[in-house]
N, C-alpha and C. Protein backbone atom coordinates (compact mmCIF):
# COMPACT_ATOMS: atom_id res chain seq x y z
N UNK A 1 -17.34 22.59 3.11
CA UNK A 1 -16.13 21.81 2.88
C UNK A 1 -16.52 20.36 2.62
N UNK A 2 -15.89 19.98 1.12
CA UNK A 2 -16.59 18.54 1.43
C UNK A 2 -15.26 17.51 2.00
N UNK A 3 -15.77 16.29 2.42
CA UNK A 3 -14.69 15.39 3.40
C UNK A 3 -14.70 14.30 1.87
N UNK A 4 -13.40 14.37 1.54
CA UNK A 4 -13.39 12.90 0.66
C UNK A 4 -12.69 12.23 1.33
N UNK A 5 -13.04 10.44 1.25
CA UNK A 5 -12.96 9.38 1.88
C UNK A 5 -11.75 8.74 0.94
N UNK A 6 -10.43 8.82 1.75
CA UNK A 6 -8.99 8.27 1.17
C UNK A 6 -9.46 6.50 1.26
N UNK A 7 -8.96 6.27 0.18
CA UNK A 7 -9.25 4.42 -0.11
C UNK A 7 -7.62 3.96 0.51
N UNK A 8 -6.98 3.15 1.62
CA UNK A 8 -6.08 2.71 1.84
C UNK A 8 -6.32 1.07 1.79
N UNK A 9 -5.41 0.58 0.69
CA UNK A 9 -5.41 -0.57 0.24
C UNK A 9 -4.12 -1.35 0.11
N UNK A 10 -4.19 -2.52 0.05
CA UNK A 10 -2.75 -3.23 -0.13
C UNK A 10 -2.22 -3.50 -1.43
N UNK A 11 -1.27 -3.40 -1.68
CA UNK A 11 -0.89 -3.03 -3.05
C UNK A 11 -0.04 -4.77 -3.50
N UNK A 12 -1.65 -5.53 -3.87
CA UNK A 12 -1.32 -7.01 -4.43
C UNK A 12 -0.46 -7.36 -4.96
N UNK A 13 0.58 -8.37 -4.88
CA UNK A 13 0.67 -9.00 -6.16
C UNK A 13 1.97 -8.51 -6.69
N UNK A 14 2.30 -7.11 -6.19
CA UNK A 14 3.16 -6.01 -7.17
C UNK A 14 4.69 -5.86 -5.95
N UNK A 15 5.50 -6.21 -6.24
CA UNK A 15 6.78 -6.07 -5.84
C UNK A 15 7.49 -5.20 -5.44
N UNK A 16 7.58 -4.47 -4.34
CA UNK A 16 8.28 -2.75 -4.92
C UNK A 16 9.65 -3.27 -3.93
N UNK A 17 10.87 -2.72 -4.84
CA UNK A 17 12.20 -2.95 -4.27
C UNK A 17 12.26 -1.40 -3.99
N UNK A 18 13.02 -1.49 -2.94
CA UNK A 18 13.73 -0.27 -2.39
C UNK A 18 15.03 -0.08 -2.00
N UNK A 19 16.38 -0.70 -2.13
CA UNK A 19 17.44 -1.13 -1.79
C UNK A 19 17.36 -2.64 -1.44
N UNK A 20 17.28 -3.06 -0.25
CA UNK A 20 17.30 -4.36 -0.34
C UNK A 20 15.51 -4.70 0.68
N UNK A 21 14.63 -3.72 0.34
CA UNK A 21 13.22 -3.67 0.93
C UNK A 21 12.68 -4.41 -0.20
N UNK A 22 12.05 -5.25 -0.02
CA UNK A 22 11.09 -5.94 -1.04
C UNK A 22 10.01 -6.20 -0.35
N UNK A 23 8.62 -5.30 -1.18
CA UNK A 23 7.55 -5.32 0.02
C UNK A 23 6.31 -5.72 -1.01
N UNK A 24 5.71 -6.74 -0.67
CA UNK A 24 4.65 -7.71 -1.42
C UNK A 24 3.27 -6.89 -1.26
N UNK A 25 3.02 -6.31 -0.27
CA UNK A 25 1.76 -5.71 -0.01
C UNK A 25 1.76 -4.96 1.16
N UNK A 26 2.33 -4.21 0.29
CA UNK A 26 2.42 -2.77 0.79
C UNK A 26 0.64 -1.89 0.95
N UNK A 27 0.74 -1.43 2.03
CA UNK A 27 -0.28 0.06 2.21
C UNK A 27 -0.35 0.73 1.54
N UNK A 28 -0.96 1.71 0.64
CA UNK A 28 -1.22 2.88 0.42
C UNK A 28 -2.36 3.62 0.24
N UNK A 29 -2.09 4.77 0.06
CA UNK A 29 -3.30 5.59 0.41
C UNK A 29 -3.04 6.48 -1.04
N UNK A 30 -4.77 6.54 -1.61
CA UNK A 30 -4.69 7.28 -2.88
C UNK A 30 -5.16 8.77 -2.65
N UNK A 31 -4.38 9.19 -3.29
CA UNK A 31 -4.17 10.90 -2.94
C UNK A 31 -4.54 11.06 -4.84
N UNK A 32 -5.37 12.26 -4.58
CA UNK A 32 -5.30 13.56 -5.81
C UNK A 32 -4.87 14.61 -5.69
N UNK A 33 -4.12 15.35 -6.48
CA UNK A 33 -3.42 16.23 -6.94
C UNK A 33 -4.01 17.58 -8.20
N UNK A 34 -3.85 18.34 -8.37
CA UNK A 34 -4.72 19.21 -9.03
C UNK A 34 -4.68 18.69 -10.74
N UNK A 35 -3.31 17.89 -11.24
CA UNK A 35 -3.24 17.43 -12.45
C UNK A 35 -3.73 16.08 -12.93
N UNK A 36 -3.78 15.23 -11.09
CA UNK A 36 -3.42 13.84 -11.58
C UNK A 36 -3.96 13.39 -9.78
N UNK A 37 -3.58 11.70 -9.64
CA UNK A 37 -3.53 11.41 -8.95
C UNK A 37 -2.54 10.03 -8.47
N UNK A 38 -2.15 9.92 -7.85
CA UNK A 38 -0.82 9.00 -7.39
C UNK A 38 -1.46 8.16 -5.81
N UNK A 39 0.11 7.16 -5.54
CA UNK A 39 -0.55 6.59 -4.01
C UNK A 39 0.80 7.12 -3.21
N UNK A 40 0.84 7.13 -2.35
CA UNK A 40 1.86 6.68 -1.16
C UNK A 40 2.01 5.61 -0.41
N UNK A 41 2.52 4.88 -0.71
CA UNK A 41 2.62 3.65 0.05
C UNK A 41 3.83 3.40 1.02
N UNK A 42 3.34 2.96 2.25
CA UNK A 42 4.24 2.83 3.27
C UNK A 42 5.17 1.52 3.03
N UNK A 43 6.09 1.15 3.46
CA UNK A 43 7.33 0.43 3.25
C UNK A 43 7.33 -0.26 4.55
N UNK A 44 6.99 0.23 5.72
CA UNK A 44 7.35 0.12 7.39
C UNK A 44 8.88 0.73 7.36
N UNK A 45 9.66 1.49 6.07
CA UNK A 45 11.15 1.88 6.82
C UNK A 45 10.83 2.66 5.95
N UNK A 46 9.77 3.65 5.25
CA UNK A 46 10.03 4.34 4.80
C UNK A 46 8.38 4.57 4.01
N UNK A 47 8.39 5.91 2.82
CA UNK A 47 7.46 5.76 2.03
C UNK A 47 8.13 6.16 0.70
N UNK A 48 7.13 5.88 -0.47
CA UNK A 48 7.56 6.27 -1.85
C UNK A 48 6.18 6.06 -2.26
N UNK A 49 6.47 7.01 -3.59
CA UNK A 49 5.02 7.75 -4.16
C UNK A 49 5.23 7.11 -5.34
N UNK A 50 3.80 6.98 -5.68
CA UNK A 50 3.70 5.47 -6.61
C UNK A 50 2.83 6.64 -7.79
N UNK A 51 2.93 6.15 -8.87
CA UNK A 51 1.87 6.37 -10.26
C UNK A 51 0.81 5.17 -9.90
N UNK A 52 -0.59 5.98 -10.12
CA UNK A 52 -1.08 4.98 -9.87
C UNK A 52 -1.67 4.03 -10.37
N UNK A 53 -1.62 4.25 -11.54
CA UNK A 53 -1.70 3.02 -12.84
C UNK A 53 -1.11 1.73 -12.72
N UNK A 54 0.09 2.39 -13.00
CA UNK A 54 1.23 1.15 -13.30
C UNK A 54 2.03 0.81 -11.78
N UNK A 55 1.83 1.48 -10.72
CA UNK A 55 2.05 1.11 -9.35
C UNK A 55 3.85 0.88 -9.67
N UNK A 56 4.65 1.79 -10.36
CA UNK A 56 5.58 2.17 -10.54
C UNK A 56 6.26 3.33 -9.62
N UNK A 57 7.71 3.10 -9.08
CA UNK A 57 8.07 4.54 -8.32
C UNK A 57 8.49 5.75 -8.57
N UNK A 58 8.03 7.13 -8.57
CA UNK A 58 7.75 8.33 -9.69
C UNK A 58 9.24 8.81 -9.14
N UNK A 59 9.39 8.37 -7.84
CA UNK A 59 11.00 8.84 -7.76
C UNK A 59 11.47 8.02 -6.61
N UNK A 60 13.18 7.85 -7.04
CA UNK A 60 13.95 6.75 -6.66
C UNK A 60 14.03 7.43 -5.18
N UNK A 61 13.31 7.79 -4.10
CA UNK A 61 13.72 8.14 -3.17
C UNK A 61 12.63 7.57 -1.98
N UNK A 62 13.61 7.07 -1.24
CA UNK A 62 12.59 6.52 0.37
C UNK A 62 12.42 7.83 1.42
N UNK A 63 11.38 8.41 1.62
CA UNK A 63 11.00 9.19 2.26
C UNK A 63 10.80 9.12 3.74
N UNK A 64 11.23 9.85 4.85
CA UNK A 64 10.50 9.95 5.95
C UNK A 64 9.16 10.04 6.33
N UNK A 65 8.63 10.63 5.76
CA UNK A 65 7.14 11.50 5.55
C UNK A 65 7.38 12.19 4.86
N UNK A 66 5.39 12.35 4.51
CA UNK A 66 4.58 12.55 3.68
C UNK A 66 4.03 13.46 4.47
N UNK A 67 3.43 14.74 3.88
CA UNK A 67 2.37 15.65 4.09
C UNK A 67 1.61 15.77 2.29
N UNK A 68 0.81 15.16 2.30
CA UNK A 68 -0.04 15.18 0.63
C UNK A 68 -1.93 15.98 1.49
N UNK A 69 -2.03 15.53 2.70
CA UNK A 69 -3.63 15.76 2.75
C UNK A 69 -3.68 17.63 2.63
N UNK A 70 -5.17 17.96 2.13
CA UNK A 70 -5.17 19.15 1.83
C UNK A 70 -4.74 19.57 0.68
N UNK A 71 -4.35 19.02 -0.61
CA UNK A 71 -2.98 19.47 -1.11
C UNK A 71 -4.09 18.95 -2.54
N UNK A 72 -4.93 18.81 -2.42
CA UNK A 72 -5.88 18.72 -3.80
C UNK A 72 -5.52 19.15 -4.96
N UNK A 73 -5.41 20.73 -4.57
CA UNK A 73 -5.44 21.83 -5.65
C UNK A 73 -4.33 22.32 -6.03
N UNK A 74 -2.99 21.81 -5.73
CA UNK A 74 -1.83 22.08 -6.34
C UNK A 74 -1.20 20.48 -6.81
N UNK A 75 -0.28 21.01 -7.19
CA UNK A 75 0.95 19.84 -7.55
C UNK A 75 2.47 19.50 -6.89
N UNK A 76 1.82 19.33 -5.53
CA UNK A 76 3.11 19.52 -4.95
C UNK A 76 3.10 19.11 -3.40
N UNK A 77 3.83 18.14 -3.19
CA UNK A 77 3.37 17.61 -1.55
C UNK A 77 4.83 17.67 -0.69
N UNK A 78 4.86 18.18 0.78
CA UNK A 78 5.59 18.07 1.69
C UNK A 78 6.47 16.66 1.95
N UNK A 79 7.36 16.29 1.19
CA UNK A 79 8.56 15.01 2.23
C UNK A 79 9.60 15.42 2.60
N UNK A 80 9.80 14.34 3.58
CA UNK A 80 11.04 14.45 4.29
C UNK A 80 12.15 13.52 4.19
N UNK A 81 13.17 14.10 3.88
CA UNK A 81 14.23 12.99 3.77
C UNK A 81 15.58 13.52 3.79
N UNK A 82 16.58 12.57 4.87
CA UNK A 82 17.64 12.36 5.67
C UNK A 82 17.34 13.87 7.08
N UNK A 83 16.02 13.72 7.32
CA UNK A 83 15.94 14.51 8.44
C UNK A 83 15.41 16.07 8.32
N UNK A 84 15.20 16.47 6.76
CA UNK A 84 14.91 18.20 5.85
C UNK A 84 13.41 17.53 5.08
N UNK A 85 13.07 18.41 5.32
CA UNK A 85 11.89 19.13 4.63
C UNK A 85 11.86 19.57 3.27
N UNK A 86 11.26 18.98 2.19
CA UNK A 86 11.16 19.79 0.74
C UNK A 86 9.73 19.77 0.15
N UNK A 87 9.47 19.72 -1.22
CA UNK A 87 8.57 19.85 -1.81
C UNK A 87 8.63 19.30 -2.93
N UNK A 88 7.98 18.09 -3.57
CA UNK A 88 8.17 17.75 -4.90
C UNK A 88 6.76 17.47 -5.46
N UNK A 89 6.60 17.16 -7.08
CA UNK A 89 5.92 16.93 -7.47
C UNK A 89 5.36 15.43 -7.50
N UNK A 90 3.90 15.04 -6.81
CA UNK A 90 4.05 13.44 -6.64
C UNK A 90 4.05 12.69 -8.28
N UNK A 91 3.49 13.56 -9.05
CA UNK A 91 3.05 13.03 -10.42
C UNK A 91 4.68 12.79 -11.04
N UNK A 92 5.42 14.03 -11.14
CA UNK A 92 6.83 13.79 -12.03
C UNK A 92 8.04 13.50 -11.33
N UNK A 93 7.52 13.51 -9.60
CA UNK A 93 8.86 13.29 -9.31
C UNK A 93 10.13 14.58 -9.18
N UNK A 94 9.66 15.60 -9.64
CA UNK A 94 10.07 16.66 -9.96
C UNK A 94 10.70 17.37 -8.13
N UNK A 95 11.67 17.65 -8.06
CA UNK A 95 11.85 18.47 -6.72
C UNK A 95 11.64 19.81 -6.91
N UNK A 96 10.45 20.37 -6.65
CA UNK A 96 10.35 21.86 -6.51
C UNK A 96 11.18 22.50 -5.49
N UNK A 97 11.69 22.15 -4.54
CA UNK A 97 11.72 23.22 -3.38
C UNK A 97 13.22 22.24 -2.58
N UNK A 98 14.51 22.24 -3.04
CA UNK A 98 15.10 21.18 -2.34
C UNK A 98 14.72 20.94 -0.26
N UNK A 99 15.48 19.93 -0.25
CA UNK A 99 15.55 19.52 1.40
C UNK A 99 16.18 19.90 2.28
N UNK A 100 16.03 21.39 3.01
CA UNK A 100 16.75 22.43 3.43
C UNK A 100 16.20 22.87 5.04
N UNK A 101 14.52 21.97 4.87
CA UNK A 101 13.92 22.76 6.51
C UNK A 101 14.27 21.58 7.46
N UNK A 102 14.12 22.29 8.32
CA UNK A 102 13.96 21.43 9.86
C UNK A 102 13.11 20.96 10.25
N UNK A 103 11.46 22.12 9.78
CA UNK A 103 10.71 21.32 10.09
C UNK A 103 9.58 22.31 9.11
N UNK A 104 8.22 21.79 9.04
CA UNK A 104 7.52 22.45 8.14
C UNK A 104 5.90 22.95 8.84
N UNK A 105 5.46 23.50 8.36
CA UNK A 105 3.59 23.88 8.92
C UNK A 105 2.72 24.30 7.92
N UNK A 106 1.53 23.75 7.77
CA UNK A 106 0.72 24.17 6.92
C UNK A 106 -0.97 23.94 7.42
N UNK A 107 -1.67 24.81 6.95
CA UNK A 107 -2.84 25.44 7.61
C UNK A 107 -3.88 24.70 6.40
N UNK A 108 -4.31 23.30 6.55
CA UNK A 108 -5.48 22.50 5.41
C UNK A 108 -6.19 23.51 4.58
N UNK A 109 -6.85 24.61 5.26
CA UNK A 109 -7.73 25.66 4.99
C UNK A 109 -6.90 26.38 3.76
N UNK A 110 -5.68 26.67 3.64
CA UNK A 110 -5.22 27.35 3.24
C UNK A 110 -5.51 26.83 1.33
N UNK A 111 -5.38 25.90 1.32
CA UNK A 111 -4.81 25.01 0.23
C UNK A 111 -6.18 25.01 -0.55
N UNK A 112 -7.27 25.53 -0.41
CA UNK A 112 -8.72 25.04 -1.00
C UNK A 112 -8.54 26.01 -2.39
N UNK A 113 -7.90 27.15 -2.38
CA UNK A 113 -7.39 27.43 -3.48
C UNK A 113 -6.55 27.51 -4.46
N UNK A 114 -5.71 26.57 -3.73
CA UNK A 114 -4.42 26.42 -4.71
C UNK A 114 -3.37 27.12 -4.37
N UNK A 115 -3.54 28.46 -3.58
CA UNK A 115 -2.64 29.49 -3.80
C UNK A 115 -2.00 29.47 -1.98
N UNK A 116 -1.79 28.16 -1.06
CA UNK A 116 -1.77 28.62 -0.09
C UNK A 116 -0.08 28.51 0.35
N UNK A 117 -0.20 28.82 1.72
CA UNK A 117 1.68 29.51 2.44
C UNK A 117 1.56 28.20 2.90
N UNK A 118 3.33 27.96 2.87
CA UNK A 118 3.73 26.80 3.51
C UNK A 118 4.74 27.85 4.91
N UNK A 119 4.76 27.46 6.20
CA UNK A 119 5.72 27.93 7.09
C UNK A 119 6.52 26.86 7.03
N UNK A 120 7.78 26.86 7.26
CA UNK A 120 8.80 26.48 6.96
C UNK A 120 9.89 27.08 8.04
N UNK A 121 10.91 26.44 8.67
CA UNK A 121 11.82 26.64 10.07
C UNK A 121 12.64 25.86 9.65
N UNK A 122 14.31 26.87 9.47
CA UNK A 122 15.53 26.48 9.45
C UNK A 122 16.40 27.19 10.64
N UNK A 123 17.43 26.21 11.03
CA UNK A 123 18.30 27.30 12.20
C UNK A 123 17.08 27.88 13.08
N UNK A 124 16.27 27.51 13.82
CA UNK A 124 15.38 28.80 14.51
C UNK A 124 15.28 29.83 14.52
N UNK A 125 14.79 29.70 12.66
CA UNK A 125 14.08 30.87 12.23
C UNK A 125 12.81 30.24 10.89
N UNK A 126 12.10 31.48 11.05
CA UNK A 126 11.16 30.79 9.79
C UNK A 126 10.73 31.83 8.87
N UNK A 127 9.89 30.87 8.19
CA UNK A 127 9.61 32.09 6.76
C UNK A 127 8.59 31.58 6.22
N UNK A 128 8.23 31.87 5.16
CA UNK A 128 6.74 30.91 4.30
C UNK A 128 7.56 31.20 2.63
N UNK A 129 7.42 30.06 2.51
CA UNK A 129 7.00 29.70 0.83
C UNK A 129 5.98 29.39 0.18
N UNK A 130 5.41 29.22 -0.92
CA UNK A 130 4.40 29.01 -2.00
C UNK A 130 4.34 27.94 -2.54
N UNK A 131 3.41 27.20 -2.97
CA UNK A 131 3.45 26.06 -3.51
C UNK A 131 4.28 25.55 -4.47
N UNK A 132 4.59 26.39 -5.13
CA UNK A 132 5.56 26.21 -6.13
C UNK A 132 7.06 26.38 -5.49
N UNK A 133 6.95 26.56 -4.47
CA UNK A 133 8.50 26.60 -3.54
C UNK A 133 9.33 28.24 -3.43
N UNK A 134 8.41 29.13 -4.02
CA UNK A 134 9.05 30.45 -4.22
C UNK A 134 9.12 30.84 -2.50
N UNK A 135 10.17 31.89 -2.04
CA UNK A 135 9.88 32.29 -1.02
C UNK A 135 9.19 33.29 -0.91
N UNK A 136 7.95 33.36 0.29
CA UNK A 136 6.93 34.86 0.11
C UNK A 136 7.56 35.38 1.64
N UNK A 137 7.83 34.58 2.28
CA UNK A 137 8.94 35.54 3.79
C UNK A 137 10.26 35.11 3.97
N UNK A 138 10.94 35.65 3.72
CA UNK A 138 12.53 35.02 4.13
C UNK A 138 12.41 34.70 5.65
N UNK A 139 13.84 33.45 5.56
CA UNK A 139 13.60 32.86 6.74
C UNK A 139 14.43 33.31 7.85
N UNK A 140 13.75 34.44 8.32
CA UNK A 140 14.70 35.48 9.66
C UNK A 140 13.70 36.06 10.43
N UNK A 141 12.96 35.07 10.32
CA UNK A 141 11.59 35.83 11.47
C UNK A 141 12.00 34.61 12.67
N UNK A 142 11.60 35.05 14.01
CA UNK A 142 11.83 34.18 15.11
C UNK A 142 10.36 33.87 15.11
N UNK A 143 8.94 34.27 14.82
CA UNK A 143 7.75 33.74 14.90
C UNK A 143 6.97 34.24 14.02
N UNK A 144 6.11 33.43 13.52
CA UNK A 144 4.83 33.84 12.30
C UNK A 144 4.10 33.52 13.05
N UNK A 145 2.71 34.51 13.85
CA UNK A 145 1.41 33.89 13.72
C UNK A 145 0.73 33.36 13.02
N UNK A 146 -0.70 32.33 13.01
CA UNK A 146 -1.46 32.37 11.96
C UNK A 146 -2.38 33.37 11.40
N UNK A 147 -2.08 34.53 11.49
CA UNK A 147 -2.77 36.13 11.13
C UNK A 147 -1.75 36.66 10.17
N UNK A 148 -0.51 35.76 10.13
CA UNK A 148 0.99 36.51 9.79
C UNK A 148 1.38 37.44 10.15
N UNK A 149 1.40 37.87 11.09
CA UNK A 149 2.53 38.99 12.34
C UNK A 149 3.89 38.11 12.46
N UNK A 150 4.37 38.91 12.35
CA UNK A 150 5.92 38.36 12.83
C UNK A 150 6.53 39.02 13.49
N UNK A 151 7.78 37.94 14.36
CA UNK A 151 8.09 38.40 15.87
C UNK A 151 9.54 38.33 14.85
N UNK A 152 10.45 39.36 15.07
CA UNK A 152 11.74 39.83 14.24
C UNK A 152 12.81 39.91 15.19
């Protein structure tokens, strides 16, 4: 497994409005993606995912969290926002998977091929989806191990 070393830097010079957030030098951390690569930069009331060229915002939305680590080999990272769980694309901005969970789980290991399960818990119950947001367990299991047994 190799360990790559995330560069977290302050983002000079460059202005980012967020409603009435205006943040001069902002944090972020540069993340790759299987197409591309983008930043996340923290706000202190929030985050938003930056292009990382033009240090532009790929979508008009202030996030709770971020889950991007592990996530190399697809196109598609874990946020949270008004309290749900989704999936979008950091490059287009794109919402794969709307904001529907309660809460989310994912296994780093899983992701080295591209092809890995997201667990996912609505109402106390759960299920797994796919990177691309398809569902591979509907969400009516009361427990998934990490072996995938489920408690019904």
């Amino acid at each position: 497994m190799q360990i790559v070393e995330k560069r977290v830097n302050p983002i000079s010079g460059v202005v980012l409005s967020y409603g009435h957030h205006d943040v001069i030098n902002a944090f972020s951390v540069f993340e790759v993606s299987k197409s591309g690569s983008y930043l996340i930069a923290d706000l202190g009331v929030g985050f938003v995912i930056l292009n990382e060229k033009s240090k532009k915002v790929v979508i008009d939305t202030l996030f709770e969290d971020v889950v991007a680590q592990g996530r190399e080999f697809v196109d598609s990272i874990l946020v949270k926002k008004n309290g749900k769980w989704g999936l979008i694309n950091p490059l287009t901005g794109t919402i794969i998977c709307d904001f529907i969970f309660d809460d989310i789980s994912q296994i780093e290991e899983d992701f080295n091929n591209g092809e890995g399960e997201i667990t996912v818990y609505s109402n106390c119950f759960c299920g797994k989806i796919d990177c691309d947001g398809h569902i591979i367990l509907p969400i009516i299991y009361d427990e998934i191990s990490s072996r995938g047994r489920v408690k019904y």
